[in-house]
N, C-alpha and C. Protein backbone atom coordinates (compact mmCIF):
# COMPACT_ATOMS: atom_id res chain seq x y z
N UNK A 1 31.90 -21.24 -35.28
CA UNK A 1 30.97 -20.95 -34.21
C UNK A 1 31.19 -19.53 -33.71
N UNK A 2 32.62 -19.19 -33.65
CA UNK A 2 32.44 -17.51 -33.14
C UNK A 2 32.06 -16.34 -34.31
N UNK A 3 32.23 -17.01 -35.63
CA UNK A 3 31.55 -16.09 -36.79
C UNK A 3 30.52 -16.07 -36.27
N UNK A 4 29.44 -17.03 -35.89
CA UNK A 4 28.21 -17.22 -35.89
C UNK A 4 27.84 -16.41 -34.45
N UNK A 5 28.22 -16.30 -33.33
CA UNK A 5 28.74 -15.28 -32.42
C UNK A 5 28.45 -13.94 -32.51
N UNK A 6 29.75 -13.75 -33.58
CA UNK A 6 29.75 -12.48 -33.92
C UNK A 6 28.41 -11.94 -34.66
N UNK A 7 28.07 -12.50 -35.45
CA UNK A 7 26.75 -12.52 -36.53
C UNK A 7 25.67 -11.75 -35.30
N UNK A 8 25.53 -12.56 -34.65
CA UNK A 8 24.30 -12.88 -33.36
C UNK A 8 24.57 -11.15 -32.67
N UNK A 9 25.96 -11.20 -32.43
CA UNK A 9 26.15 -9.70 -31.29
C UNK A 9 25.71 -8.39 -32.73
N UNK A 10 26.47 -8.98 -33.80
CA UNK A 10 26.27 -7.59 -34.46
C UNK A 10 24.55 -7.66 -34.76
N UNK A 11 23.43 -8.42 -35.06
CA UNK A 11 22.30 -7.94 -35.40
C UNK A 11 21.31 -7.52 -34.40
N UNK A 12 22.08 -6.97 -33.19
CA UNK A 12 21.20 -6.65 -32.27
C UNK A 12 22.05 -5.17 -31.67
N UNK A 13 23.44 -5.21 -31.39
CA UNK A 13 23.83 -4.40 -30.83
C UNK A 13 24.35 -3.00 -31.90
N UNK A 14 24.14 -2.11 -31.84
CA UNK A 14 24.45 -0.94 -33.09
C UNK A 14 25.79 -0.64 -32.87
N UNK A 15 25.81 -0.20 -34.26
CA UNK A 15 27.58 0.20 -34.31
C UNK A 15 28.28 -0.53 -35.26
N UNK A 16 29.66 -0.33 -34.83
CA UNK A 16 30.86 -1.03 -35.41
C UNK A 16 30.93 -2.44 -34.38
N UNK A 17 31.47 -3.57 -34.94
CA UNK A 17 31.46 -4.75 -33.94
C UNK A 17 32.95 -4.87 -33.40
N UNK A 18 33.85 -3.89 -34.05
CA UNK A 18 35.15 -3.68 -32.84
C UNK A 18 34.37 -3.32 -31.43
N UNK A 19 33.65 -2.70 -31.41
CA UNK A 19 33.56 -2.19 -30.05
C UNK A 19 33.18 -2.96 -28.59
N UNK A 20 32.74 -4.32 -29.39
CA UNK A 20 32.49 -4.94 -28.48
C UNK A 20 33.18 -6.31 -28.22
N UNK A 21 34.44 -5.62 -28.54
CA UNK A 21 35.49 -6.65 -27.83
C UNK A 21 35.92 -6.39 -27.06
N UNK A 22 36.09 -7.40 -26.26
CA UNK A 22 36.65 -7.41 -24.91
C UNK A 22 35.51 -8.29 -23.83
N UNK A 23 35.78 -7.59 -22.81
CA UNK A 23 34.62 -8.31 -21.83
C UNK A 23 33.36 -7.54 -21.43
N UNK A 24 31.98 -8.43 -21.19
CA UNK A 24 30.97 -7.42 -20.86
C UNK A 24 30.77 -6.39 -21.79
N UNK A 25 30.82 -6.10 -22.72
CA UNK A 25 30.60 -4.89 -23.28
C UNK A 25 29.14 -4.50 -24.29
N UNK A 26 28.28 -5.83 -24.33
CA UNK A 26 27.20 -5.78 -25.30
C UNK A 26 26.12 -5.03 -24.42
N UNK A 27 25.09 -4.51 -25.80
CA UNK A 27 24.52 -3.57 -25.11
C UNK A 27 22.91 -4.22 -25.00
N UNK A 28 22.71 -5.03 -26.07
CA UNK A 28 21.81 -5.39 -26.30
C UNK A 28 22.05 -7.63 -26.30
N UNK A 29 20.95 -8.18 -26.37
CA UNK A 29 21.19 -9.22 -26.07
C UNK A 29 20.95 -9.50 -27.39
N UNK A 30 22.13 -10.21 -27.93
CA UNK A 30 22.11 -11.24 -29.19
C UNK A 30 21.32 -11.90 -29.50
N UNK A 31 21.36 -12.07 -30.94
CA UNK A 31 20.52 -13.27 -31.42
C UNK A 31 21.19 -14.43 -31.09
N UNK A 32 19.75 -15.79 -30.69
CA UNK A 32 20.45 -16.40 -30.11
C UNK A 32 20.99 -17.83 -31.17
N UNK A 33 22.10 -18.19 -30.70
CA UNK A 33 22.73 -19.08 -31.23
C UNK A 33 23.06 -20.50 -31.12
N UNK A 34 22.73 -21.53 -32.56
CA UNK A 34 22.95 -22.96 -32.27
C UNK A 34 24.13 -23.76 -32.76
N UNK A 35 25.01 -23.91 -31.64
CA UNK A 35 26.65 -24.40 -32.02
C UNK A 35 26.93 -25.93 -32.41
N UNK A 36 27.71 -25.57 -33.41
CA UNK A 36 27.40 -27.29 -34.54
C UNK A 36 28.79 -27.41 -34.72
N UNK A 37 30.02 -27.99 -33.79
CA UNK A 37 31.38 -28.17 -34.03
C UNK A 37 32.02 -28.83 -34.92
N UNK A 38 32.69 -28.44 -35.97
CA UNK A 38 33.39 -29.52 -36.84
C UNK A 38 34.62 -30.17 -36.89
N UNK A 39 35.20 -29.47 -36.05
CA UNK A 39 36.91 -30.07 -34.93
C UNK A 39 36.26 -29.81 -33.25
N UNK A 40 37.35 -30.72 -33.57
CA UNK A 40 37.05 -31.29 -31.31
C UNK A 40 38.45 -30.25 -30.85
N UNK A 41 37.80 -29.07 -30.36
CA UNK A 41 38.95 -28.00 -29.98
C UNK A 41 38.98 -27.34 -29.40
N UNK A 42 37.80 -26.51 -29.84
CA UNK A 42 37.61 -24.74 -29.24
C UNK A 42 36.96 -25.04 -28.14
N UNK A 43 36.03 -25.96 -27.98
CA UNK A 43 34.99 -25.61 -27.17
C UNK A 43 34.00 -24.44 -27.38
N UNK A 44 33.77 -23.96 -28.31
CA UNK A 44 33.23 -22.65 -28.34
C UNK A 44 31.54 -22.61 -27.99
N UNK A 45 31.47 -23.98 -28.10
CA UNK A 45 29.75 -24.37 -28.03
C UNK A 45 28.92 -24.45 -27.10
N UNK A 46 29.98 -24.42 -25.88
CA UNK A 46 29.78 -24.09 -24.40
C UNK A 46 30.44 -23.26 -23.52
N UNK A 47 30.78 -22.44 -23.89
CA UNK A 47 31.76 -20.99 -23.46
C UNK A 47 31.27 -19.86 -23.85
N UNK A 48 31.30 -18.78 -22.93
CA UNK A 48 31.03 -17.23 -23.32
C UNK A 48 31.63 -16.57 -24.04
N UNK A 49 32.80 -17.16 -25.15
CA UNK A 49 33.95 -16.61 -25.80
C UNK A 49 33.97 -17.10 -27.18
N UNK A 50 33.96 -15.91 -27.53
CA UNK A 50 34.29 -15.82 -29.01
C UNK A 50 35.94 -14.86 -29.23
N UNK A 51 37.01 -15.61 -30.31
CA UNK A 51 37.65 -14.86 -30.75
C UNK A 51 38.25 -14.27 -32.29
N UNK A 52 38.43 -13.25 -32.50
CA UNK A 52 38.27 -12.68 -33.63
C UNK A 52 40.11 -12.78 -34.26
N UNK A 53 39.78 -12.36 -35.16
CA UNK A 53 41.84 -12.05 -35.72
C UNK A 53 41.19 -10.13 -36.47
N UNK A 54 41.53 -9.20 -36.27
CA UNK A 54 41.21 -8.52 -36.44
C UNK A 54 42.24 -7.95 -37.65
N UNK A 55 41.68 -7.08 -38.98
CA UNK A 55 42.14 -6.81 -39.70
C UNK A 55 42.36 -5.62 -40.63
N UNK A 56 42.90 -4.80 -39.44
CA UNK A 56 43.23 -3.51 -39.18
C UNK A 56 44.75 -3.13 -39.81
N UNK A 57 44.75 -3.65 -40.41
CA UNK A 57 46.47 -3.72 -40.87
C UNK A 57 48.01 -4.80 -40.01
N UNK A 58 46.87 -4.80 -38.73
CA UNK A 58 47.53 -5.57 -37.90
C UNK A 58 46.63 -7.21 -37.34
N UNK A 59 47.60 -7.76 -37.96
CA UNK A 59 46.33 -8.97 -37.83
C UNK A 59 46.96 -9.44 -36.17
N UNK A 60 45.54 -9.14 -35.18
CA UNK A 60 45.61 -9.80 -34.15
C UNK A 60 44.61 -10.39 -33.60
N UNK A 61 44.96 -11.23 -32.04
CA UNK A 61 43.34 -11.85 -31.84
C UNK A 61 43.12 -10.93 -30.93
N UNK A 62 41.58 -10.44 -30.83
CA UNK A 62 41.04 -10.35 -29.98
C UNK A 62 39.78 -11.16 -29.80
N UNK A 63 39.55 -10.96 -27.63
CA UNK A 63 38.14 -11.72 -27.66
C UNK A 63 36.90 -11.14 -27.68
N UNK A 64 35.65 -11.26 -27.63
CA UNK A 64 34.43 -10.99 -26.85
C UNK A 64 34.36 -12.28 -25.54
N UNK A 65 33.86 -11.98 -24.58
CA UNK A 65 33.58 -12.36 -23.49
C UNK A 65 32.55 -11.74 -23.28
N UNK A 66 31.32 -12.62 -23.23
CA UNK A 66 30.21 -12.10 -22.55
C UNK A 66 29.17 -13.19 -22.29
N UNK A 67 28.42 -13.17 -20.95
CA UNK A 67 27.18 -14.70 -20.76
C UNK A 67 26.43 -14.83 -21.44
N UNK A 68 25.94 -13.44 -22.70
CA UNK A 68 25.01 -13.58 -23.44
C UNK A 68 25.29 -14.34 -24.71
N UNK A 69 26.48 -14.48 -24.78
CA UNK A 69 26.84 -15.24 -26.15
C UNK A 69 27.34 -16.62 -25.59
N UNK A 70 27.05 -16.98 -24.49
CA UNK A 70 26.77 -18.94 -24.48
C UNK A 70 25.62 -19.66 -25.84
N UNK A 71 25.98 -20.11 -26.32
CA UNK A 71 24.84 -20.57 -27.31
C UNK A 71 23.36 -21.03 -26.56
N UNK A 72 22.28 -21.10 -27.25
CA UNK A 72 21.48 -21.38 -26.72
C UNK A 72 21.43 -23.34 -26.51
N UNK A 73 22.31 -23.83 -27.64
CA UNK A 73 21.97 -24.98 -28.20
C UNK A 73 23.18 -25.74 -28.51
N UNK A 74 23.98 -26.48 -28.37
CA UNK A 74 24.87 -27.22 -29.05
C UNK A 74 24.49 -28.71 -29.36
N UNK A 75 25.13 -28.73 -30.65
CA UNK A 75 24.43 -30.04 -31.56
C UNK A 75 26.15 -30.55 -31.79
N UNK A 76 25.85 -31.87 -31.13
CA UNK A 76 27.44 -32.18 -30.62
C UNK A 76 27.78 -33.64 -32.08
N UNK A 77 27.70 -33.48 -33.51
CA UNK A 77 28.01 -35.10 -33.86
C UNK A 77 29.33 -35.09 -34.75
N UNK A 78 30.06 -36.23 -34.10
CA UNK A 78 31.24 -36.76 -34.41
C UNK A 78 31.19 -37.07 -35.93
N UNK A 79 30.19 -37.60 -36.26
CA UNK A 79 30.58 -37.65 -37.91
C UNK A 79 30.78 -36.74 -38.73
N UNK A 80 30.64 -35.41 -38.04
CA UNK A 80 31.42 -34.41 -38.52
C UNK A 80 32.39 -33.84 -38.58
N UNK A 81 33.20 -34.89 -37.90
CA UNK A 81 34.68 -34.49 -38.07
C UNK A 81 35.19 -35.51 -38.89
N UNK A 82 34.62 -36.66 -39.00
CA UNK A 82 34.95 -37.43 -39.64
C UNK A 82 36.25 -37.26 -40.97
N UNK A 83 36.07 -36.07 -41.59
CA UNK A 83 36.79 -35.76 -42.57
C UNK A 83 38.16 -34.82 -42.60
N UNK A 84 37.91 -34.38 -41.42
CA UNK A 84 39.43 -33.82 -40.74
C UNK A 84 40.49 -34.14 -40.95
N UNK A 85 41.86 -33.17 -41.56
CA UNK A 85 42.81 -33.82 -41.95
C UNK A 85 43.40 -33.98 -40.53
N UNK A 86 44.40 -35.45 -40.52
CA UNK A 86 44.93 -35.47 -39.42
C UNK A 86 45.74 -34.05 -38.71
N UNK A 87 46.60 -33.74 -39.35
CA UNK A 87 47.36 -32.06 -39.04
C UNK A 87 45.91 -30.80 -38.23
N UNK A 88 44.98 -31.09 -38.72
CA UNK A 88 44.26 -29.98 -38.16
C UNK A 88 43.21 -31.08 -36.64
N UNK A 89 43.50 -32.18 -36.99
CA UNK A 89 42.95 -33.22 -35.74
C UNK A 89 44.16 -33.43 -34.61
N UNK A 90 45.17 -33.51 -34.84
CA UNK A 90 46.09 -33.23 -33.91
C UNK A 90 45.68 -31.72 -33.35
N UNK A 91 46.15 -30.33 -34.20
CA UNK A 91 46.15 -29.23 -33.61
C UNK A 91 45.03 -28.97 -32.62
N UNK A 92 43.78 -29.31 -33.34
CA UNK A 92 42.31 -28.95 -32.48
C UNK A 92 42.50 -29.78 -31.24
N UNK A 93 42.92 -31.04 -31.07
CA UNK A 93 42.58 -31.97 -29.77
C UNK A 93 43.86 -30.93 -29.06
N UNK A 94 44.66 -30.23 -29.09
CA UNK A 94 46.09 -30.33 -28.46
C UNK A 94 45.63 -28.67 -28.24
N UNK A 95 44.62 -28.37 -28.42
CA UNK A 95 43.97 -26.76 -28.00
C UNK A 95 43.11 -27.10 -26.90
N UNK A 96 41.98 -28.67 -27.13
CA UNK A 96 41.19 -28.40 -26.44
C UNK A 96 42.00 -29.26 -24.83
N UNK A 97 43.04 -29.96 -25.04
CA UNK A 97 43.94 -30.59 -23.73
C UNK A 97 44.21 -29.41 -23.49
N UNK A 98 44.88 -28.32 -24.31
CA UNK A 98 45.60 -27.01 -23.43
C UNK A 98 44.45 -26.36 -22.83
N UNK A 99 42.97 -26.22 -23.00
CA UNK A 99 42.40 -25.71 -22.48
C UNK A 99 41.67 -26.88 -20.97
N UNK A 100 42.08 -28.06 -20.89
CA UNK A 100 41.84 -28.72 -19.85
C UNK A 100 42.96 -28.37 -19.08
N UNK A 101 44.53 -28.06 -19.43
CA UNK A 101 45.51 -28.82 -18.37
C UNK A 101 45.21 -27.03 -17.84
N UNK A 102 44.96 -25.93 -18.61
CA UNK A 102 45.47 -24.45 -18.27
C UNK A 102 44.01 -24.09 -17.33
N UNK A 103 42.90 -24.86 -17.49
CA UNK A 103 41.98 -24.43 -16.26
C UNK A 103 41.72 -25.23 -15.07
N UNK A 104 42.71 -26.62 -15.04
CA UNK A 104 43.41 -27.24 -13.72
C UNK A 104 44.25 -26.59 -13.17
N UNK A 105 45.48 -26.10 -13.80
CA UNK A 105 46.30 -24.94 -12.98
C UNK A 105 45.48 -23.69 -12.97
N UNK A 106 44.87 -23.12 -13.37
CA UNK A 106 44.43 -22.10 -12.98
C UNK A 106 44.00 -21.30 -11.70
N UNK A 107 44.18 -20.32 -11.18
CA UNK A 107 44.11 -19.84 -10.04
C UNK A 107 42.39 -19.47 -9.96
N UNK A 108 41.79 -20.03 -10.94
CA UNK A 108 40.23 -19.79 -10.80
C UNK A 108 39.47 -21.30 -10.96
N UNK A 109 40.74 -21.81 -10.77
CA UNK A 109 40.10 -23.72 -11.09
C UNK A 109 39.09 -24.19 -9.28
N UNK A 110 38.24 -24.72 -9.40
CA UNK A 110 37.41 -25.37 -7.97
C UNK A 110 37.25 -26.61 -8.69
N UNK A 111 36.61 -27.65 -7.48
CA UNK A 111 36.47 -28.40 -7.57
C UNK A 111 35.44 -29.17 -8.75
N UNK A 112 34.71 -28.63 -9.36
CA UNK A 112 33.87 -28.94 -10.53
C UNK A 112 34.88 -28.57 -11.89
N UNK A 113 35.38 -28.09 -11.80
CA UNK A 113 36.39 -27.43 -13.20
C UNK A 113 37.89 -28.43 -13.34
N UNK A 114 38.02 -28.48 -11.96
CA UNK A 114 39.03 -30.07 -11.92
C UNK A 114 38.38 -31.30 -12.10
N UNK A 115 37.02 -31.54 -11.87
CA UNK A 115 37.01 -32.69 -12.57
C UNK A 115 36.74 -33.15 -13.80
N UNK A 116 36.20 -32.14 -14.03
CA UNK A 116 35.90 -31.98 -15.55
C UNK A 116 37.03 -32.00 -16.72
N UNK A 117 38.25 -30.87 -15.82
CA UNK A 117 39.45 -30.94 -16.63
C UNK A 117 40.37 -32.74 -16.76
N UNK A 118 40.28 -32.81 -15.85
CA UNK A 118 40.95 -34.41 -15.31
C UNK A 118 40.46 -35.03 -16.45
N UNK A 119 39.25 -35.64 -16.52
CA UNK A 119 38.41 -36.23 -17.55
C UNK A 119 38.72 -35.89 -18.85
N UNK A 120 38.83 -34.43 -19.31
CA UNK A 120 39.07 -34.50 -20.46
C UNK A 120 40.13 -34.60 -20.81
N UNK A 121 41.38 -34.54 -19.59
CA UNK A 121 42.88 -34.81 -19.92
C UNK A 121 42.50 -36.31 -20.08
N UNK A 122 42.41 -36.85 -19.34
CA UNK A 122 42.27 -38.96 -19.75
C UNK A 122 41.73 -39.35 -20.79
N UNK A 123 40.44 -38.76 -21.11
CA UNK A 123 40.04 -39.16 -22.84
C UNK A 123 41.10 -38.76 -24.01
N UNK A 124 41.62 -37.35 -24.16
CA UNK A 124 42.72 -36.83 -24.86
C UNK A 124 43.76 -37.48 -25.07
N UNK A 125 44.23 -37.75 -23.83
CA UNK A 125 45.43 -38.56 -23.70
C UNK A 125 45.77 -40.13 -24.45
N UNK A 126 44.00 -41.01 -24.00
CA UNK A 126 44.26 -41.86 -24.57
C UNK A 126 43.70 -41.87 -25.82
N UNK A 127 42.85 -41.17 -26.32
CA UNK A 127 41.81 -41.01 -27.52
C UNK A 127 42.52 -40.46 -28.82
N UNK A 128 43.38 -39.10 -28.61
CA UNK A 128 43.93 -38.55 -29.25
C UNK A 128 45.21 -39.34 -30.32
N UNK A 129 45.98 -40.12 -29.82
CA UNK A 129 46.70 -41.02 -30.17
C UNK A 129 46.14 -42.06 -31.18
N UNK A 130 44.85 -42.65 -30.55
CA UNK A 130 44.11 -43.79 -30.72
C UNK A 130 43.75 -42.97 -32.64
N UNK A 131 42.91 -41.97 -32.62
CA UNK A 131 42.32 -41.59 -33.70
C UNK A 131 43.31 -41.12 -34.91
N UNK A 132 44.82 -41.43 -34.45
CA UNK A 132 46.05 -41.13 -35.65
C UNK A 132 46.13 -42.77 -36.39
N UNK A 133 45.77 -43.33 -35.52
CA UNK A 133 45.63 -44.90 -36.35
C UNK A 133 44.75 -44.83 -36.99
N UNK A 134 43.29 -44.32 -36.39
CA UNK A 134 42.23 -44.85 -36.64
C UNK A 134 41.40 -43.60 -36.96
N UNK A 135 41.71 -43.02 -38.32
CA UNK A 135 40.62 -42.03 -38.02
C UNK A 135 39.45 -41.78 -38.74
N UNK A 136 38.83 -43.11 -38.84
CA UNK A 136 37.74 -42.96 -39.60
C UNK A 136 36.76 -43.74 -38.23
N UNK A 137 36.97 -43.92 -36.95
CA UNK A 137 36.59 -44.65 -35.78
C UNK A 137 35.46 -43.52 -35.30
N UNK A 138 34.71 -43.95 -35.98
CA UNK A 138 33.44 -42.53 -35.15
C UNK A 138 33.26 -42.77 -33.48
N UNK A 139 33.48 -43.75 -33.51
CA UNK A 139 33.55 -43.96 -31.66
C UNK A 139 34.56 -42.91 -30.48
N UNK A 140 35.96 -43.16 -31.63
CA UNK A 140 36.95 -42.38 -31.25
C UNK A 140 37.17 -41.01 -31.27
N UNK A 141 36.36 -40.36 -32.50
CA UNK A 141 36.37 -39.27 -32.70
C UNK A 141 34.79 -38.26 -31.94
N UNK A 142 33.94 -39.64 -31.43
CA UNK A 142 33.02 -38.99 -30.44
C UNK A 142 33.50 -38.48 -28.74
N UNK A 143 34.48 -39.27 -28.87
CA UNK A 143 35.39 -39.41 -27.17
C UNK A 143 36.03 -38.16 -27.26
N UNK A 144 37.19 -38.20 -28.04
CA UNK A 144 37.90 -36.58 -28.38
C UNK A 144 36.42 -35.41 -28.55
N UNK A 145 35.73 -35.93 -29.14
CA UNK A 145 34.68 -34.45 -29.44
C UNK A 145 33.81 -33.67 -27.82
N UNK A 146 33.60 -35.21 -27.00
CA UNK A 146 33.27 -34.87 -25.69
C UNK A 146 34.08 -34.37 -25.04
N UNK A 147 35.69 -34.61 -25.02
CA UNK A 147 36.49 -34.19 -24.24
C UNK A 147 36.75 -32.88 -24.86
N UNK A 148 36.98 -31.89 -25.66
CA UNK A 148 36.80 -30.98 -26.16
C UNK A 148 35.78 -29.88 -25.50
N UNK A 149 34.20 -30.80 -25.42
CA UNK A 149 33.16 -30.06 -24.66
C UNK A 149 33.34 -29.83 -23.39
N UNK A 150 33.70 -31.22 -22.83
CA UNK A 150 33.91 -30.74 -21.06
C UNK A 150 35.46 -29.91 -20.85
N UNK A 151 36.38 -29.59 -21.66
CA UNK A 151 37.58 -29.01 -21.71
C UNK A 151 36.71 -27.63 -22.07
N UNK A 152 35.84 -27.09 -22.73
CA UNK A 152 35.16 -25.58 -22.87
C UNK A 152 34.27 -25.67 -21.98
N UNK A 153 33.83 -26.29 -21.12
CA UNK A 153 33.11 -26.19 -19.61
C UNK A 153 33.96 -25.71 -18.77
N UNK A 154 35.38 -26.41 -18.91
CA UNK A 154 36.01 -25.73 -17.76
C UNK A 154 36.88 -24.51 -17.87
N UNK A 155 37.12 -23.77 -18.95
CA UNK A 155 37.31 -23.17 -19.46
C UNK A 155 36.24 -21.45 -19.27
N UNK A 156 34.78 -22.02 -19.69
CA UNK A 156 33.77 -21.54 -19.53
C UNK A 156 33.92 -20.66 -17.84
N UNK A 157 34.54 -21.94 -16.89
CA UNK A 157 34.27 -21.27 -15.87
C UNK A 157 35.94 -20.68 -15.30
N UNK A 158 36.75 -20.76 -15.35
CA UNK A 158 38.14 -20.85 -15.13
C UNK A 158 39.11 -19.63 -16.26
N UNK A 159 38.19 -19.72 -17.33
CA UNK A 159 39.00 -18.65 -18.41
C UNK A 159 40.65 -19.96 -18.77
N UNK A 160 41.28 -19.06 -19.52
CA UNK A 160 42.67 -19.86 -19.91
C UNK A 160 43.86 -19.38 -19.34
N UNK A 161 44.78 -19.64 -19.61
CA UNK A 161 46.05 -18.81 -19.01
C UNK A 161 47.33 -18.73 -19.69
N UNK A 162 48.38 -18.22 -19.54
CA UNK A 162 49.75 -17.86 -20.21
C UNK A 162 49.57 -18.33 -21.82
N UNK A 163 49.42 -20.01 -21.45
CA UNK A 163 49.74 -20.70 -22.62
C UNK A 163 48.80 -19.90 -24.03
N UNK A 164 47.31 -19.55 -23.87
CA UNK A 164 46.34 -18.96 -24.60
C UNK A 164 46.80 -17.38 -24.62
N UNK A 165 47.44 -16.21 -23.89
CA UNK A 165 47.72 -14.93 -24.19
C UNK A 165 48.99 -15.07 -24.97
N UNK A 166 50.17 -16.22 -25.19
CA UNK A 166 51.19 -16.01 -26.22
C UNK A 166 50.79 -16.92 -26.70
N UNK A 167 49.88 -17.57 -26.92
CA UNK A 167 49.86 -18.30 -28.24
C UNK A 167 49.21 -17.52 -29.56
N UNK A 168 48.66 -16.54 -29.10
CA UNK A 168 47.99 -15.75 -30.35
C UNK A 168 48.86 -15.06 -31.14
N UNK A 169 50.17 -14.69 -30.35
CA UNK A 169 51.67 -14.21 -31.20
C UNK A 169 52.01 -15.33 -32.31
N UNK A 170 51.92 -16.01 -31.49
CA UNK A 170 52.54 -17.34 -32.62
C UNK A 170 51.82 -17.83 -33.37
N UNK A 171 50.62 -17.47 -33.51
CA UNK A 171 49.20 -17.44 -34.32
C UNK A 171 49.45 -16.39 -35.64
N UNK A 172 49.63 -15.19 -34.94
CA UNK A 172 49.15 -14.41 -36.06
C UNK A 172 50.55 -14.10 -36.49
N UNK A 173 51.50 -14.02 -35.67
CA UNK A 173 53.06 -13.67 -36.57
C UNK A 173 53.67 -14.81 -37.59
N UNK A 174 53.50 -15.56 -36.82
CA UNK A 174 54.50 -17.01 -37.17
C UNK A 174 52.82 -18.03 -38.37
N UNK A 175 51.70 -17.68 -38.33
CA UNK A 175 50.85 -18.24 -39.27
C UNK A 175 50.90 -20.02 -38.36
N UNK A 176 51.37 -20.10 -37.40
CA UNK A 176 51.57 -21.35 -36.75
C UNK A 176 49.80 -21.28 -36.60
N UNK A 177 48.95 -23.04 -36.98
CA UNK A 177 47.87 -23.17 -36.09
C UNK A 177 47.56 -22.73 -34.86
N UNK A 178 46.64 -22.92 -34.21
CA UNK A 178 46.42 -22.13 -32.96
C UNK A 178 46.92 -23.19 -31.71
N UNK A 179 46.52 -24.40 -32.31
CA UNK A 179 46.28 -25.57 -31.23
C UNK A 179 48.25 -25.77 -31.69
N UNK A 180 48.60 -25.61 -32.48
CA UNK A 180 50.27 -25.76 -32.29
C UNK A 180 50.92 -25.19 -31.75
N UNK A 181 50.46 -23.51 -31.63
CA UNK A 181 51.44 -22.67 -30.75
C UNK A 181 51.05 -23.36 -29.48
N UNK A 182 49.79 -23.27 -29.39
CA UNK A 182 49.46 -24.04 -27.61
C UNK A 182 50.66 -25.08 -27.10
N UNK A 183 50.51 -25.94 -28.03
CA UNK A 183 51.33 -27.03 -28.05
C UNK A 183 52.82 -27.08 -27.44
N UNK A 184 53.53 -26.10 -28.25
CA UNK A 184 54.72 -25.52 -27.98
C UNK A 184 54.77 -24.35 -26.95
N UNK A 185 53.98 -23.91 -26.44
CA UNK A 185 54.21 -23.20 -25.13
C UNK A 185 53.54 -24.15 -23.37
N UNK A 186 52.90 -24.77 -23.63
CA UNK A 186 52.18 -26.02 -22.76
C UNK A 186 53.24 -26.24 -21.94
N UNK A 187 54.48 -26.94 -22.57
CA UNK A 187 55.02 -27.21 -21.28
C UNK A 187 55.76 -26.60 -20.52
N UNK A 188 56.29 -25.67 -21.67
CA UNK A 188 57.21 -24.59 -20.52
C UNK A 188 56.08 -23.78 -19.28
N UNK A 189 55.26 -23.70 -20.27
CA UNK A 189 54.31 -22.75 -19.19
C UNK A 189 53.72 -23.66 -17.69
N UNK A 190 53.85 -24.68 -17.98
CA UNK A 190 53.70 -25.80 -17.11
C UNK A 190 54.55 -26.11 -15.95
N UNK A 191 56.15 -26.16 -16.68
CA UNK A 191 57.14 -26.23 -15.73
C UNK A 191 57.55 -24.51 -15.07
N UNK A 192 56.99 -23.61 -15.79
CA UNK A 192 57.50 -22.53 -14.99
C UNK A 192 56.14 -22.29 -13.85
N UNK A 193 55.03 -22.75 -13.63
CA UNK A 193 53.75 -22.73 -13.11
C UNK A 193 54.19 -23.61 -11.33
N UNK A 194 54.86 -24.81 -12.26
CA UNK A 194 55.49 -25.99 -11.24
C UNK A 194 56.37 -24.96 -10.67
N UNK A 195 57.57 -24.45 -10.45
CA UNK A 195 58.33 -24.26 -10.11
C UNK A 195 58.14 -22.67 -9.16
N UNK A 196 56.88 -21.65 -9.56
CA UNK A 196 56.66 -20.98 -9.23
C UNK A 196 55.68 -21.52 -7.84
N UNK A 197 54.90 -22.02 -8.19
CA UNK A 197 54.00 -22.86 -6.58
C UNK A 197 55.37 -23.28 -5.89
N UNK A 198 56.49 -24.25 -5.99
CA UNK A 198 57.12 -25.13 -5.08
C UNK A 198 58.07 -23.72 -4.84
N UNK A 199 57.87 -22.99 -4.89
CA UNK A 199 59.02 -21.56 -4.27
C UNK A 199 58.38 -20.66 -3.33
């Protein structure tokens, strides 16, 4: 979905498409775009964010951030994940929880972005587990795929935090999945979050 993103910013805006990374920076309004998810993760299908691995000799991520690249359209069906190896169905659900629990703590979280996050922590929680037994359960893998969406709603409005700026180290150095580095920085970033509020 953020290839398809990118596609959209470059056939409208001139230039090189480094340039329009970062935030705000398009000049022209994209072609517009219809988001068709095949892991329950990114959220990308309802978020202003696209991110790139750039390959400059230095492979890193960068984002685009911009309102014009919300899709016009998302086409949300679970039987398309259906075929997901478990390893990349763990990682994706355990990106799109880090992107619920990191825009509940967030210092840009309100009351619509907490409930949304809440929700998609409770489906995750119990869904995610459920679909390692069962993962041919299109029921199950529609629950994780919603919680994914409302986890890039809140996201959408809240942005991410700690856990998402070092997880891209451990992305592009270490070749770790994305939703694994998350994984492994989640809780520390959690308990140092805890401990910084109660001080």
């Amino acid at each position: 979905m953020d290839a398809a993103k990118g596609i959209a910013v470059s056939s409208t805006n001139p230039g090189g498409f480094t340039q329009y990374l970062g935030r705000n920076k398009l000049k022209e309004v994209p072609l517009p775009v219809i988001a068709i998810p095949t892991t329950a993760g990114t959220g990308s299908e309802v978020t202003p964010y696209a991110v790139f691995t750039t390959t400059d000799g230095k492979h890193r991520k960068k984002i685009m951030a911009d309102d014009f690249i919300f899709p016009k359209v998302a086409l949300v069906d679970p039987e398309l994940t259906l075929s997901l190896p478990a390893s990349v169905t763990a990682d994706t659900g355990i990106d799109a929880l880090s992107h619920a629990i990191e825009g509940l703590i967030s210092n840009s979280s309100q009351p619509l972005s907490d409930y949304l996050a809440l929700e998609a922590i409770k489906l995750l929680s119990t869904h995610l587990p459920e679909v390692a037994r069962n993962p041919q359960d299109i029921e199950i893998r529609g629950r994780i795929l919603y919680a994914s969406l409302l986890a890039g709603m809140v996201i959408a409005q809240t942005g991410t935090i700690l856990v998402h700026g070092m997880s891209y180290r451990l992305t592009t150095d270490l070749n770790l999945p994305h939703g694994r580095a998350c994984a492994i920085l989640l809780p520390w970033v959690c308990e140092f979050n805890l401990k910084s509020s109660s001080a």
